[in-house]
Protein backbone atom coordinates (compact mmCIF):
# COMPACT_ATOMS: atom_id res chain seq x y z
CA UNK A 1 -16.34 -133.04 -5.27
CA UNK A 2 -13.82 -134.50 -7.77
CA UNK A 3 -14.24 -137.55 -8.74
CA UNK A 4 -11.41 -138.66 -11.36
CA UNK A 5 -8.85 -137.27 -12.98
CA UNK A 6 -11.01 -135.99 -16.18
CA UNK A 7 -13.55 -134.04 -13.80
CA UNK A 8 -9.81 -132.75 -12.02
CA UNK A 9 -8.69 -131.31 -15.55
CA UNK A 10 -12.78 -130.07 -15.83
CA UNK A 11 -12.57 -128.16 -13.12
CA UNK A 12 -8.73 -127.18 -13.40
CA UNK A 13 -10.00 -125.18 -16.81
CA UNK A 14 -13.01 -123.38 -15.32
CA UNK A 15 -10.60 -121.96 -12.77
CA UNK A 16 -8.55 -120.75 -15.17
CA UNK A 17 -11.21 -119.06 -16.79
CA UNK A 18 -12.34 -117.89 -13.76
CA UNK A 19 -8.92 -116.51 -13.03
CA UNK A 20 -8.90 -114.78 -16.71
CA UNK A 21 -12.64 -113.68 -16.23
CA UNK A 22 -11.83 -111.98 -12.57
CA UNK A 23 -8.81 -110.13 -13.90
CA UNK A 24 -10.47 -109.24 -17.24
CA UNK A 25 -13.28 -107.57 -14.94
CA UNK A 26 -11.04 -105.66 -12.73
CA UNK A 27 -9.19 -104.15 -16.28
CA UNK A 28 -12.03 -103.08 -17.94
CA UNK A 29 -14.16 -99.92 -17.33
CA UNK A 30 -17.12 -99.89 -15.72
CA UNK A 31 -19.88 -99.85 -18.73
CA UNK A 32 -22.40 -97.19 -18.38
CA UNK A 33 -25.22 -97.43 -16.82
CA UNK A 34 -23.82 -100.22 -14.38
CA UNK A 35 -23.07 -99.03 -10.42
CA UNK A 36 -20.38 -99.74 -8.48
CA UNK A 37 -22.11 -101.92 -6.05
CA UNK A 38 -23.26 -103.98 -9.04
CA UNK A 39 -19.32 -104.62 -10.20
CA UNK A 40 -18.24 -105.36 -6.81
CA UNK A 41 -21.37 -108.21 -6.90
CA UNK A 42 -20.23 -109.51 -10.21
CA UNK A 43 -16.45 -109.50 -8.78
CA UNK A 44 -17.62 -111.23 -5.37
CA UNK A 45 -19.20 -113.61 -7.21
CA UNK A 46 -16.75 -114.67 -9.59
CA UNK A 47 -14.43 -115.03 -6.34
CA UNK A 48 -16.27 -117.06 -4.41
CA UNK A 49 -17.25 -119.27 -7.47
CA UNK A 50 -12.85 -119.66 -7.77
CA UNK A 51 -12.15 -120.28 -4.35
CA UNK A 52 -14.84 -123.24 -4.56
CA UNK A 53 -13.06 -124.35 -7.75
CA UNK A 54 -9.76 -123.85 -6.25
CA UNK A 55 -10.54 -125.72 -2.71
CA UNK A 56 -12.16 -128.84 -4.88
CA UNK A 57 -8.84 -128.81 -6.71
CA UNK A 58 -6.56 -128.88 -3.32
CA UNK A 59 -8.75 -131.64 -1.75
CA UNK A 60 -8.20 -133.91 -5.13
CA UNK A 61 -4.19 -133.50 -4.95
CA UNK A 62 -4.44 -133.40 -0.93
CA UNK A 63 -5.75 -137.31 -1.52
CA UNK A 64 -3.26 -138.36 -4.10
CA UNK A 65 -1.08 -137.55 -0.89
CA UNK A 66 -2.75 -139.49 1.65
CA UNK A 67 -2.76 -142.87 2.63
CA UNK A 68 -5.20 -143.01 5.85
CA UNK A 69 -8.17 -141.64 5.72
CA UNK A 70 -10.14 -141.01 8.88
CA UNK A 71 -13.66 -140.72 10.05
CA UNK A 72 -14.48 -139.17 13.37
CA UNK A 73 -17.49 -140.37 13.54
CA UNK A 74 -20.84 -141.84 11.35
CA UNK A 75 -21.80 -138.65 9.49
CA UNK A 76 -17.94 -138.37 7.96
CA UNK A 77 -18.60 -142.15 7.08
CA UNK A 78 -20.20 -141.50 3.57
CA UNK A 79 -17.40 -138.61 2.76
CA UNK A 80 -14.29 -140.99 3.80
CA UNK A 81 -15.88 -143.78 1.39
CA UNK A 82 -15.93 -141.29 -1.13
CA UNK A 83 -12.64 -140.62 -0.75
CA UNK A 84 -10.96 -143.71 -0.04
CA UNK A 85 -12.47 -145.00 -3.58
CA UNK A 86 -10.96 -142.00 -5.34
């Protein structure tokens, strides 16, 4: 969870070199020795480790947009404190 705006510009850059990292991977051939499977692991990886990145990111701006902030019920409570002091 992002906090403030330095942890948003944080994050921002280890997406980016997620981004670079993912695309590097797909360019370059596989190294000997290394399967397949094993590249497609490394790839998976580095995607779900981006999406994370990428859905902290879109939550942070998503606030910045909102001005009610809603809690269905007591476990959200802790979340939606979070959030409203952000």
């Amino acid at each position: 969870m992002i906090k403030n705006e330095r942890q948003y510009k944080m994050t921002r850059s280890r997406a980016d070199d997620m981004h670079r990292t993912l695309g590097e991977l797909q360019r370059t051939p596989l190294p000997e020795g290394l399967q397949l499977g094993m590249r497609e692991l490394q790839l998976d990886a580095i995607r779900a480790t981006l999406d994370d990145l990428q859905a902290e990111l879109a939550e942070y701006v998503a606030l910045h947009d909102e001005t009610l902030i809603e809690a269905t019920g007591i476990e959200q409570l802790p979340t939606s404190l979070i959030q409203c002091r952000r």
